[in-house]
Protein backbone atom coordinates (compact mmCIF):
# COMPACT_ATOMS: atom_id res chain seq x y z
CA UNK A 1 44.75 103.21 118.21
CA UNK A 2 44.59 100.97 120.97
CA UNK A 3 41.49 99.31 119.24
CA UNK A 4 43.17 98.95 116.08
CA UNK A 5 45.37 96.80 117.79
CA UNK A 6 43.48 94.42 119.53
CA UNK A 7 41.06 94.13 116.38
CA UNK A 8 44.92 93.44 114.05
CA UNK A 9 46.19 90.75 117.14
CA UNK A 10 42.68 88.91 116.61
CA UNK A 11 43.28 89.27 113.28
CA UNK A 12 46.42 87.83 112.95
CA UNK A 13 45.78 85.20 115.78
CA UNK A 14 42.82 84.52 113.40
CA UNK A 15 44.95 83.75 110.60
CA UNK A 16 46.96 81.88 112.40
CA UNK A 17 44.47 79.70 114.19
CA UNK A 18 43.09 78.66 110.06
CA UNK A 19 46.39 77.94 109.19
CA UNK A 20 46.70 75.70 112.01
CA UNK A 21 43.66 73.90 111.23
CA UNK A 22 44.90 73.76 107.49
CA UNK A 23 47.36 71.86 108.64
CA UNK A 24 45.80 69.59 110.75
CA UNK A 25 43.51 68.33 108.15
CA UNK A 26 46.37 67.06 106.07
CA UNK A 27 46.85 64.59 109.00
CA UNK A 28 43.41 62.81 107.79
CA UNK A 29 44.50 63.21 104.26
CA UNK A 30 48.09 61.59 105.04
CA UNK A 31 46.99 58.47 107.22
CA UNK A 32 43.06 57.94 105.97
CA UNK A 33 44.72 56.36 102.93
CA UNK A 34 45.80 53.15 105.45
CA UNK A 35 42.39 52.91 106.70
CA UNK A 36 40.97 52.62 102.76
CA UNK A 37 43.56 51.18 100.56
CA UNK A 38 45.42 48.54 103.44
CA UNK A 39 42.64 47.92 105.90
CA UNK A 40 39.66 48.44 104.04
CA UNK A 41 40.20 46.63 100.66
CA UNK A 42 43.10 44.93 100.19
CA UNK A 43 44.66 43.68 103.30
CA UNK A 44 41.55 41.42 104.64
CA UNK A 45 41.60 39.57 101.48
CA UNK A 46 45.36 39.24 100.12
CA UNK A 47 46.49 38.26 104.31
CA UNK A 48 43.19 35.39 104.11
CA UNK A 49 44.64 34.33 100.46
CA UNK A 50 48.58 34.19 101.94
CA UNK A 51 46.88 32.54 105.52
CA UNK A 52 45.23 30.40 103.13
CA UNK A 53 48.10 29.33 100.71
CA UNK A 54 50.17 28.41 104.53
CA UNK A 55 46.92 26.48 105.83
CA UNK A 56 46.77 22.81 106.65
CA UNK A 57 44.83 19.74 105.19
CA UNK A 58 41.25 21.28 107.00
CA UNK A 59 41.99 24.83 106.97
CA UNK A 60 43.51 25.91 109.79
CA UNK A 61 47.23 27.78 110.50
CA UNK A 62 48.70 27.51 114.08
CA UNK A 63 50.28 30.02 115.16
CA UNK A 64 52.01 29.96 118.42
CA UNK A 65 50.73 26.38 117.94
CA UNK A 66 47.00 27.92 118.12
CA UNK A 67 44.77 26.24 115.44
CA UNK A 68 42.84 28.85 113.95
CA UNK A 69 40.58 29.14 110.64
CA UNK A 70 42.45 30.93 107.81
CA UNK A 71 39.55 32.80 107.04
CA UNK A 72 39.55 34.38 110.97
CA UNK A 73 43.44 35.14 111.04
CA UNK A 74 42.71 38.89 109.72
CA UNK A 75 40.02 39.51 112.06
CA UNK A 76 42.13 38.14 114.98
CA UNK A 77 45.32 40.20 113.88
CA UNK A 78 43.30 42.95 114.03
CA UNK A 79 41.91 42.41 117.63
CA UNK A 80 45.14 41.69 118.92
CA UNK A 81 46.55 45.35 117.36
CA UNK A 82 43.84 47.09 118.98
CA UNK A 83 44.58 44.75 122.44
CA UNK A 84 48.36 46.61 121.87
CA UNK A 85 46.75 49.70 121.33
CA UNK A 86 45.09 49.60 124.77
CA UNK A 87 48.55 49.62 126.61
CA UNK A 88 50.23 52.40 124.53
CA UNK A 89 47.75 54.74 123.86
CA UNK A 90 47.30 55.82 127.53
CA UNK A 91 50.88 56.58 127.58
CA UNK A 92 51.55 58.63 124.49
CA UNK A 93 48.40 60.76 126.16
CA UNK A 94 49.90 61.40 129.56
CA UNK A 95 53.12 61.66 128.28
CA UNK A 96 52.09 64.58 125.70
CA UNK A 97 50.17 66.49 128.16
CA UNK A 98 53.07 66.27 131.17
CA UNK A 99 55.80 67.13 128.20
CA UNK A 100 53.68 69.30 125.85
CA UNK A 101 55.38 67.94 122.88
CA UNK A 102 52.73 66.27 120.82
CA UNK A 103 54.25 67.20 117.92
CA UNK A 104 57.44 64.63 118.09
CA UNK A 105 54.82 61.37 119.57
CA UNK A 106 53.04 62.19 116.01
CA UNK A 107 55.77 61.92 114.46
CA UNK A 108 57.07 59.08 115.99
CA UNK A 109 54.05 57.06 115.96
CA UNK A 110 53.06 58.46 112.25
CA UNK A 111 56.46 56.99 110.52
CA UNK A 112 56.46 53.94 112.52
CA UNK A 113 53.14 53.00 110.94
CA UNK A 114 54.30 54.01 108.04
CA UNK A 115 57.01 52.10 108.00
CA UNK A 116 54.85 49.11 109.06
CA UNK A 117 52.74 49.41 105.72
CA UNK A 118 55.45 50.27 103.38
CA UNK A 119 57.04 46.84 104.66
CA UNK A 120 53.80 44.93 103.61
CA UNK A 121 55.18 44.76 99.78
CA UNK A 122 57.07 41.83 101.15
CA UNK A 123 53.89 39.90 102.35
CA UNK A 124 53.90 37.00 99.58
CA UNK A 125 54.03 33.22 99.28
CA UNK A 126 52.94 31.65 102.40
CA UNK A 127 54.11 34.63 105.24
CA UNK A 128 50.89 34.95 106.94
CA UNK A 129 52.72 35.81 109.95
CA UNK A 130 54.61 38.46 108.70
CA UNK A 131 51.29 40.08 107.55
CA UNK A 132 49.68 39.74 110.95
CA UNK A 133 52.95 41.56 112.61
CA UNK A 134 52.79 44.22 110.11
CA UNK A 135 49.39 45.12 110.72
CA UNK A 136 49.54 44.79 114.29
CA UNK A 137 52.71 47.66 114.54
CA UNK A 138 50.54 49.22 111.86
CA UNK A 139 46.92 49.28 113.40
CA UNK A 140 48.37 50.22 116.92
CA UNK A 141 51.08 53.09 115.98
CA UNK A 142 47.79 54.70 113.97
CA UNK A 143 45.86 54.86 117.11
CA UNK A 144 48.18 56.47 119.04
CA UNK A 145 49.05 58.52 115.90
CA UNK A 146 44.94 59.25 116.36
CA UNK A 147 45.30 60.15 120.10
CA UNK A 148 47.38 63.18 119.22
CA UNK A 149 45.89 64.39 116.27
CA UNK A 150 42.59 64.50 117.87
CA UNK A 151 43.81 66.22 120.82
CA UNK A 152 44.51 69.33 118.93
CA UNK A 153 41.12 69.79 118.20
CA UNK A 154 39.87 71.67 120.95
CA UNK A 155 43.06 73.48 120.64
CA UNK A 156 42.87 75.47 117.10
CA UNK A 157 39.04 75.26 117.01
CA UNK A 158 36.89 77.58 119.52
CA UNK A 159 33.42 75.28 120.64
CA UNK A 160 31.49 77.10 117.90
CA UNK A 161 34.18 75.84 114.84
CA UNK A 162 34.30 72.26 116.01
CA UNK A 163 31.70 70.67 114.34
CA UNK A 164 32.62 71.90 110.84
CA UNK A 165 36.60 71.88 111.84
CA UNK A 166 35.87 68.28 112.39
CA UNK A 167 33.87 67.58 109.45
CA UNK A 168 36.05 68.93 107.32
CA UNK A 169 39.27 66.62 108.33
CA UNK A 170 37.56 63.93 108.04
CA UNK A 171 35.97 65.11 104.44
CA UNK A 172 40.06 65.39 103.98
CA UNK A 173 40.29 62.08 105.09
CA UNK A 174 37.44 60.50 102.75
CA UNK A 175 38.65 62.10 99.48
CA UNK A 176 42.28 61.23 99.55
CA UNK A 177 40.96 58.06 100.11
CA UNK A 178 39.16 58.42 96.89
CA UNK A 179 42.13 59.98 95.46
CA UNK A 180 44.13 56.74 95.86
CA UNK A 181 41.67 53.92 95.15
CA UNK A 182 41.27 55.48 91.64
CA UNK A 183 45.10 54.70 91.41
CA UNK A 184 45.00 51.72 92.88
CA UNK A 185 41.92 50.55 90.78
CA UNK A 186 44.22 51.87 87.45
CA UNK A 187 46.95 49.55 88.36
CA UNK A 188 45.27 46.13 89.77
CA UNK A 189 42.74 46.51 87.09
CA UNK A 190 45.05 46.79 84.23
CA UNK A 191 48.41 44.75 86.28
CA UNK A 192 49.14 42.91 82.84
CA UNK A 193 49.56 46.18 81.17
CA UNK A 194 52.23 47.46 83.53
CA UNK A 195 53.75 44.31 83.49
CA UNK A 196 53.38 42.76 87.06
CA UNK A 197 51.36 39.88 88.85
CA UNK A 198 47.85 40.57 90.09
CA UNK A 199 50.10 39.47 93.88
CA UNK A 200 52.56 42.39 93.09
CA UNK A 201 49.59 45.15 92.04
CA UNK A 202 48.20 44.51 95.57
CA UNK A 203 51.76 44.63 97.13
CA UNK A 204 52.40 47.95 95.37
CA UNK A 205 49.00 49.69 96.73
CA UNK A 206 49.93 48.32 100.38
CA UNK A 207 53.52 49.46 100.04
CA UNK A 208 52.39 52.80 98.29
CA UNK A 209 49.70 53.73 101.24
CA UNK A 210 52.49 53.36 103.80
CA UNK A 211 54.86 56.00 101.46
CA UNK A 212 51.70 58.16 101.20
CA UNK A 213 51.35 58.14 105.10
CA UNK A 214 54.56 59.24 105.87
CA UNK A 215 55.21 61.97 103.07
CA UNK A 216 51.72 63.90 103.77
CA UNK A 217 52.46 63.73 107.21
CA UNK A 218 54.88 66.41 106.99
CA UNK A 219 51.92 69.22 106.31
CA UNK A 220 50.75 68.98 110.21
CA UNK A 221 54.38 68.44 111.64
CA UNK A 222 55.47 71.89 109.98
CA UNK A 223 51.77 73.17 110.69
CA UNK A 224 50.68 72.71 114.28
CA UNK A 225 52.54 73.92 117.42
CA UNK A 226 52.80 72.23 120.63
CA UNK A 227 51.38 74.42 123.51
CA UNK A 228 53.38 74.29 126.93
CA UNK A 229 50.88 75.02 130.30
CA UNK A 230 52.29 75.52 133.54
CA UNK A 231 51.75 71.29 134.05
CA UNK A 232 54.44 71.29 131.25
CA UNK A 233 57.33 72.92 131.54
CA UNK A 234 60.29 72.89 129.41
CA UNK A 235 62.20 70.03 129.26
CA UNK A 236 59.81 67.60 131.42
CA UNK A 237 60.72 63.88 130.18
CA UNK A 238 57.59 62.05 130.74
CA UNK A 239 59.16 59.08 131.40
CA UNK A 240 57.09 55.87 131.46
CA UNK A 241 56.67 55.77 135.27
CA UNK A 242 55.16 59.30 135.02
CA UNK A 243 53.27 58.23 132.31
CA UNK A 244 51.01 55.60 134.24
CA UNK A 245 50.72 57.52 137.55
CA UNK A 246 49.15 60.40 135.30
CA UNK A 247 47.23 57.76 133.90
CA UNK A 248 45.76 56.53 136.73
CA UNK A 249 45.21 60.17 137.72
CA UNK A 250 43.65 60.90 134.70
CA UNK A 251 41.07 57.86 135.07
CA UNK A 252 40.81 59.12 138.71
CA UNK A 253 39.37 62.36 137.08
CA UNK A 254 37.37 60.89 134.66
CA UNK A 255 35.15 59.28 137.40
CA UNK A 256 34.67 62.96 138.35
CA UNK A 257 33.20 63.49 134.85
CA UNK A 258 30.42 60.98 135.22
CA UNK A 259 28.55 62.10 132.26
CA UNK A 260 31.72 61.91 129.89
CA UNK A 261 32.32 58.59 130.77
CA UNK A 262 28.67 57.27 130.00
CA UNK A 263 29.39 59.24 126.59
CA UNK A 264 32.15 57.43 126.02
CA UNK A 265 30.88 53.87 126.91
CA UNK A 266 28.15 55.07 124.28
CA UNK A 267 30.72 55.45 121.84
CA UNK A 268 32.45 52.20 122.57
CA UNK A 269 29.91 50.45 121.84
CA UNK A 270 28.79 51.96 118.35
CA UNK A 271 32.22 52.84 117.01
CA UNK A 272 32.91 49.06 117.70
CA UNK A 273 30.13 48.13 115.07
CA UNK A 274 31.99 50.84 112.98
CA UNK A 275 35.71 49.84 112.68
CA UNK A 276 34.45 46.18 112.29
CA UNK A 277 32.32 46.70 109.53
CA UNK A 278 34.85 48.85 107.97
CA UNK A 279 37.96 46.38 108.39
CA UNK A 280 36.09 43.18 107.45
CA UNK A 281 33.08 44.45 104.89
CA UNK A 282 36.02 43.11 101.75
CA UNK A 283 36.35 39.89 103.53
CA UNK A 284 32.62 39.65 103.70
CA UNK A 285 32.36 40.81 99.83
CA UNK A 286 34.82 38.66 98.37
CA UNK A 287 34.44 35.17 100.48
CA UNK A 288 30.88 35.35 101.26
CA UNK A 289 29.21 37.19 98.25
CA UNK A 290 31.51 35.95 95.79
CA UNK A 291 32.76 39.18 94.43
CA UNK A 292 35.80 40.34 92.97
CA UNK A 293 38.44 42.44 94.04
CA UNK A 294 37.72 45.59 91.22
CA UNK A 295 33.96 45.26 92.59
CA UNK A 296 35.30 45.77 95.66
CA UNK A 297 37.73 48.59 95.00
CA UNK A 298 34.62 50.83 92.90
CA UNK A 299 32.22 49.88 96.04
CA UNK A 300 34.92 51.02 98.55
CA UNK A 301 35.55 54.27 96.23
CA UNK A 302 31.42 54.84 96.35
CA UNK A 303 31.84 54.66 100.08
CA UNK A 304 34.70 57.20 100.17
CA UNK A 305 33.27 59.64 98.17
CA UNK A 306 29.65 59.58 99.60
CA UNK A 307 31.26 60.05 103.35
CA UNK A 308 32.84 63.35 101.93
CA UNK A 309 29.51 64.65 100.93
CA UNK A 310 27.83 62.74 104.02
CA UNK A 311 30.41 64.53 106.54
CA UNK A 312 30.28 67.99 105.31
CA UNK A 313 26.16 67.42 105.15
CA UNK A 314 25.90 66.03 108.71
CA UNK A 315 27.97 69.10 109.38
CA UNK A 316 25.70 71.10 108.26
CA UNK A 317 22.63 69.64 109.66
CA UNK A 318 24.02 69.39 113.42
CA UNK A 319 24.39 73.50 113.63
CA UNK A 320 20.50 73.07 113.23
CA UNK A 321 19.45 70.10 115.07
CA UNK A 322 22.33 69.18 116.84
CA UNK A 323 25.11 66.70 116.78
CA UNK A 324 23.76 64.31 119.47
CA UNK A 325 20.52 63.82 117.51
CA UNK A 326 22.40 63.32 114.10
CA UNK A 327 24.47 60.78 115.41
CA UNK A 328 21.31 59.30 116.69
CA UNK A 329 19.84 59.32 113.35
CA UNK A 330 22.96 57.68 111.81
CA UNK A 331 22.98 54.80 114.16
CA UNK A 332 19.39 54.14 113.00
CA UNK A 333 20.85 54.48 109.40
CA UNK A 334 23.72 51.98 110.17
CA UNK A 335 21.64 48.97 112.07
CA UNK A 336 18.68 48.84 108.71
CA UNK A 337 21.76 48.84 106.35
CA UNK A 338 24.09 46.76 108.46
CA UNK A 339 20.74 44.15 108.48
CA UNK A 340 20.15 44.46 104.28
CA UNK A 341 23.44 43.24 104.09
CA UNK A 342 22.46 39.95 105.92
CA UNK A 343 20.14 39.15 103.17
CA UNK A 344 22.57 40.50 99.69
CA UNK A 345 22.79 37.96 97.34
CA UNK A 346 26.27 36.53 96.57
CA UNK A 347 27.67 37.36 92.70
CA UNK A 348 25.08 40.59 92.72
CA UNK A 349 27.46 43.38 92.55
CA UNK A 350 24.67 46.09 92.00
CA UNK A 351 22.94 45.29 95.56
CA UNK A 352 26.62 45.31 97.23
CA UNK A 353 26.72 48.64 95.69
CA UNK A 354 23.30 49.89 97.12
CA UNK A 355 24.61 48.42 100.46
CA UNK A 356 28.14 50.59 100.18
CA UNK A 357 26.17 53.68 99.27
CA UNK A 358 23.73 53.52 102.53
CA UNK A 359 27.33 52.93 104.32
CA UNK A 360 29.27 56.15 102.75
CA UNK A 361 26.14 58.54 103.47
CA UNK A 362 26.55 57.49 107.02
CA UNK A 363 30.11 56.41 107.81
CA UNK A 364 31.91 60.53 107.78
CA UNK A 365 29.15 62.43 109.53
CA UNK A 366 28.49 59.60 112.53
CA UNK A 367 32.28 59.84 112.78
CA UNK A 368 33.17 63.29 112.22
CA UNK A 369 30.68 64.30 114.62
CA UNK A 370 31.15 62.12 117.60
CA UNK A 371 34.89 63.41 117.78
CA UNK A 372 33.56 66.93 117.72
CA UNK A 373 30.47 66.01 120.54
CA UNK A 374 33.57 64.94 122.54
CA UNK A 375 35.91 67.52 122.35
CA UNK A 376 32.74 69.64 124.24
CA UNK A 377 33.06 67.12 126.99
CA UNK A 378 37.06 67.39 127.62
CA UNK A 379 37.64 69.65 130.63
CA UNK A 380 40.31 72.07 129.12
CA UNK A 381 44.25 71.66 129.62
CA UNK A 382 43.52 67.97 129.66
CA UNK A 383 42.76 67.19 125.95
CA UNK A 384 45.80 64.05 124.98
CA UNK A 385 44.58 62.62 128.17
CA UNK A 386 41.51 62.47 127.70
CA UNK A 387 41.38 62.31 123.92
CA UNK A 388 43.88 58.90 125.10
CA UNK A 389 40.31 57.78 126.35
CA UNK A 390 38.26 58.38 123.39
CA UNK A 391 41.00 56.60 121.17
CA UNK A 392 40.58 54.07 123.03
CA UNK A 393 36.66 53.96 122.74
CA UNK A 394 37.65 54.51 118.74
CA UNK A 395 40.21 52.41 117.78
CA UNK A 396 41.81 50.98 121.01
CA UNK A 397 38.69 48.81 122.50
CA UNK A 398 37.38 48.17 118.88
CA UNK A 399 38.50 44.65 119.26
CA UNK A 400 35.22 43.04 120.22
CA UNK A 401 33.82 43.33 117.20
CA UNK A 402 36.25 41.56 115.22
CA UNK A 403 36.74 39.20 117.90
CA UNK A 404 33.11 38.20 117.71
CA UNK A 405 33.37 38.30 113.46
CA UNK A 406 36.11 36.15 113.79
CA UNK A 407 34.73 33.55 116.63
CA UNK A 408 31.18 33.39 114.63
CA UNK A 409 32.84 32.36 111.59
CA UNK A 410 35.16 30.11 113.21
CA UNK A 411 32.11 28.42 115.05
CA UNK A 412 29.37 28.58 111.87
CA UNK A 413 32.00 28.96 108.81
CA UNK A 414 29.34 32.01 107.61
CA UNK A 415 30.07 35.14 107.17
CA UNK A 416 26.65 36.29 106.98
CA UNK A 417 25.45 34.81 110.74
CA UNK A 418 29.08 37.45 111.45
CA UNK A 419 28.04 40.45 109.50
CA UNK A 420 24.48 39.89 111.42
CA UNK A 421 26.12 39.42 114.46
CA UNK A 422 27.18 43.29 114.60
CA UNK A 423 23.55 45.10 114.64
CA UNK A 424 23.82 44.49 117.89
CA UNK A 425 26.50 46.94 118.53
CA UNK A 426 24.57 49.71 116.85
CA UNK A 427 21.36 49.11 118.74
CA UNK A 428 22.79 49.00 122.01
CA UNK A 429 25.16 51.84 121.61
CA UNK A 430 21.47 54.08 120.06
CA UNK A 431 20.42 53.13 123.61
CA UNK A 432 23.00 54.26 125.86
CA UNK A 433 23.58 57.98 123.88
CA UNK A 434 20.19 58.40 123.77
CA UNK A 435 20.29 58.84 127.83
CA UNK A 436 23.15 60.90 128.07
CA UNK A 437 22.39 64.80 128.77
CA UNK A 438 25.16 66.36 126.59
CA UNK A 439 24.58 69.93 127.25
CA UNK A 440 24.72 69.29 131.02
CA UNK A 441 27.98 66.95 130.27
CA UNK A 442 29.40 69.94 128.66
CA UNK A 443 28.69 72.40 131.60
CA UNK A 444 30.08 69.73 134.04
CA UNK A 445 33.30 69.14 131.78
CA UNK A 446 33.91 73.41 132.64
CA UNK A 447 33.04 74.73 129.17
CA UNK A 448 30.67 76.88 127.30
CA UNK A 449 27.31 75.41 126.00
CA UNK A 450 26.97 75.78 122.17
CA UNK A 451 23.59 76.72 121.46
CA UNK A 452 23.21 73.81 119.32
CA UNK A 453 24.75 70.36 120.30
C-alpha cells in the first residue's frame, strides 16, 4: 500500500510538473511574436522610413539635439533599450527570488510591453521619436519579461528534461511566429483589398503583435506557480533597496562560480552577434539589397519555420553529442553564413533566401540550447538571480552589436562593411566556449552531471 502511494504522488506530481511546462511554453508562443513580426521585419524598416520622412537636408534627425543618420536611429533605439535593460533586469531578479512571486513581475513586465507594441499603430507621419520610445519600453520590459520566464526552467524540468523542455519553448516560440507572419503577409500583401494604406497594414501587424503578447500571456500566468523557500517568506516586499544589496550579493556569488561566469562571457559575446543579426537583417534586406518588404516577410517566415525543425533537431542531437559541442557547431554555422551574406547581391531575392535558410537551421537550436547549458550551471534556489545574469548576457548587454551596426554605417554609409562587421562576434565567442569545462562548471554550480552535456 505504502508503495502504491509513493508510485500515485510521483504520479500525480508528474502530471503536474507537464502541465507546468505546458504552460510555460505558451510564454514563447505569446511574446516570440514581438521578436518576429515588430523587431524582426517590420519595425527596422517602417521606424528608418518615419526617421527618414522627419530627416534634414543631408540625412540626419537630432534628437536631444544629437545629429544622427536616419538610417542608424533603429539600431541606436535598440542599444539604448537594452542599456535600460541593464538597470532593471537585475532588480526584477533579486526581487523575485527575495519575494518568490515571479508570477506578478511577469505579468507586470509582460503587459507593459505589450502595451508598448500595441501603442506602435500610432507611429506615422514624421514621429520617429515616438517609435524609438515605444521600442525602448518595449525591448526592455521583454527582457525582464525573459528573466522570469527563464528562471522557471530549472524549476518544472529535472537536469535530464532540460534540453528538450527548452527546445520545445522555443519550437513554441518559432511557429507562432510563423503562425502570424502568414497573417501579416495576407494583409500587407493584399492592403488594397482590405481597404487600407500599405502605412496602416504595417501599423496593424505592430499593433496586432502587442494584442497577441498580452492575450497568450494568460496560459503561463494561470499555469506556473511561484515557489516560496525559506529566503522568501510570505509577504517579503523586495523593495528596491533590497533589490540591489541582493544584487551585489548575487554578483558577489557569482565570482564564486568562476566557471559560470566565463560561460556566460562566452555567451555575451555570441548571443550579441545573434540579437543583432536578428533585429537589423530587414534593414540590411531592404536598404542594402534592395528588396521588398513581402520578400522580406516569406524570408523571415523561412527562418521561423526552419528554427522549429532546427530546435527540436539540435535537441535531439545534444542527448548524443552534447549541447556544448552543438552550440559549437552552430557558431561555425553562423560566422560562414553571417560572411555569404557580405557578398549577396542586391535585387536577388533567391540568394537572400538561401542566406535566411542557413540562418533558421541555426538560429532555435544555438538558442534553445545555450539557455538549457545554463540552467546546469545555476546553483539551485538561486535561479531569477542568476537567470537576471544570463538575460543580461541575452538581451540586456546585446547592445554592442547594434551599436557597432549603427556606428559602421554612420561612418561608411554601407550596410554590408556592418553586416561584416559582426563575424567577429561569432568567432570570438567559438573561442571562449570552447575553453570552458562544462561538466566540471556543473559539479561546481552543486548539481548533478547529465551524462551528456
Amino acid at each position: 500500500m505504502g508503495t502504491d502511494t509513493v508510485r500515485e504522488r510521483a504520479a500525480d506530481g508528474a502530471a503536474e510538473r507537464r502541465r507546468e511546462q505546458r504552460g510555460w511554453y505558451f510564454y514563447d508562443w505569446a511574446c516570440s511574436v514581438y521578436s518576429t513580426s515588430v523587431l524582426t521585419v517590420f519595425l527596422g524598416p517602417y521606424l528608418t522610413s518615419v526617421a527618414k520622412a522627419a530627416a534634414d537636408a543631408d540625412g540626419f534627425v537630432h534628437p536631444l539635439g544629437i545629429p544622427l543618420r536616419a538610417g542608424s536611429f533603429f539600431a541606436y533605439s535598440v542599444s539604448a533599450s537594452v542599456i535600460l535593460s541593464i538597470f532593471v533586469m537585475p532588480l526584477a531578479g533579486a526581487a523575485a527570488d527575495r519575494s518568490g512571486r515571479k508570477k506578478p513581475l511577469l505579468a507586470l513586465s509582460a503587459y507593459l510591453g505589450a502595451a508598448a507594441t500595441a501603442g506602435m499603430f500610432f507611429l506615422d507621419g514624421d514621429r520617429y521619436l515616438l517609435g524609438g520610445l515605444l521600442l525602448i519600453v518595449a525591448n526592455a520590459s521583454l527582457a525582464v519579461s525573459m528573466v522570469l520566464y527563464n528562471s522557471y526552467l530549472p524549476q518544472i524540468a529535472p537536469p535530464e528534461e532540460r534540453d528538450a523542455v527548452s527546445s520545445r519553448g522555443w519550437a513554441f516560440g518559432y511557429a507562432a511566429g510563423s503562425l502570424v507572419l502568414v497573417a501579416n503577409l495576407v494583409l500587407y500583401s493584399a492592403h488594397d483589398s482590405f481597404g487600407v494604406s500599405e502605412s496602416m497594414a504595417v501599423r496593424i501587424c505592430l499593433a496586432s503583435a502587442g494584442i497577441w503578447w498580452g492575450a497568450f500571456t494568460l496560459v503561463p500566468l494561470k499555469r506556473l506557480r511561484d515557489r516560496r523557500t525559506a529566503d522568501s517568506p510570505e509577504g517579503s516586499p523586495g523593495a528596491p533597496g533590497r533589490g540591489w544589496r541582493q544584487l551585489a550579493a548575487t554578483v558577489r556569488d557569482m565570482r564564486r562560480q568562476p566557471l559560470t561566469l566565463a560561460f556566460l562571457l562566452a555567451y555575451l559575446v555570441y548571443n550579441d552577434g545573434i540579437q543583432t543579426v536578428i533585429s537589423q537583417a530587414s534593414v540590411y534586406g531592404s536598404e542594402e539589397l534592395g528588396l521588398d518588404q513581402s520578400t522580406l516577410i516569406v524570408a523571415v517566415l523561412l527562418v521561423q519555420l526552419l528554427a522549429v525543425a532546427g530546435a527540436l533537431g539540435m535537441g535531439r542531437l545534444a542527448r548524443t553529442y552534447g549541447a556544448k559541442r552543438i552550440i559549437l557547431g552552430s557558431l561555425v554555422a553562423w560566422t560562414l553564413t553571417l560572411a555569404a551574406g557580405y557578398f549577396l547581391p542586391a535585387g536577388a531575392p533567391g540568394w537572400f533566401f538561401v542566406l535566411a535558410a542557413g540562418i533558421g537551421l541555426v538560429l532555435g537550436g544555438s538558442q534553445a540550447l545555450s539557455r538549457s547549458l545554463f540552467s546546469h550551471l545555476v546553483p539551485p534556489g538561486k535561479e531569477a538571480e542568476y537567470f537576471s545574469a544570463y538575460e543580461m548576457s541575452d538581451r540586456g548587454m546585446s547592445w554592442l552589436g547594434p551599436l557597432l551596426f549603427g556606428v559602421t554605417y554612420q561612418l561608411t554609409g554601407s550596410y554590408r562593411d556592418a553586416i561584416l562587421s559582426l563575424v567577429a562576434f561569432f568567432v570570438l565567442g567559438f573561442v571562449l566556449l570552447a575553453r570552458v569545462p562544462v561538466r566540471r562548471a556543473v559539479r561546481d554550480a552543486g548539481n548533478p552531471v547529465p551524462a551528456r552535456i
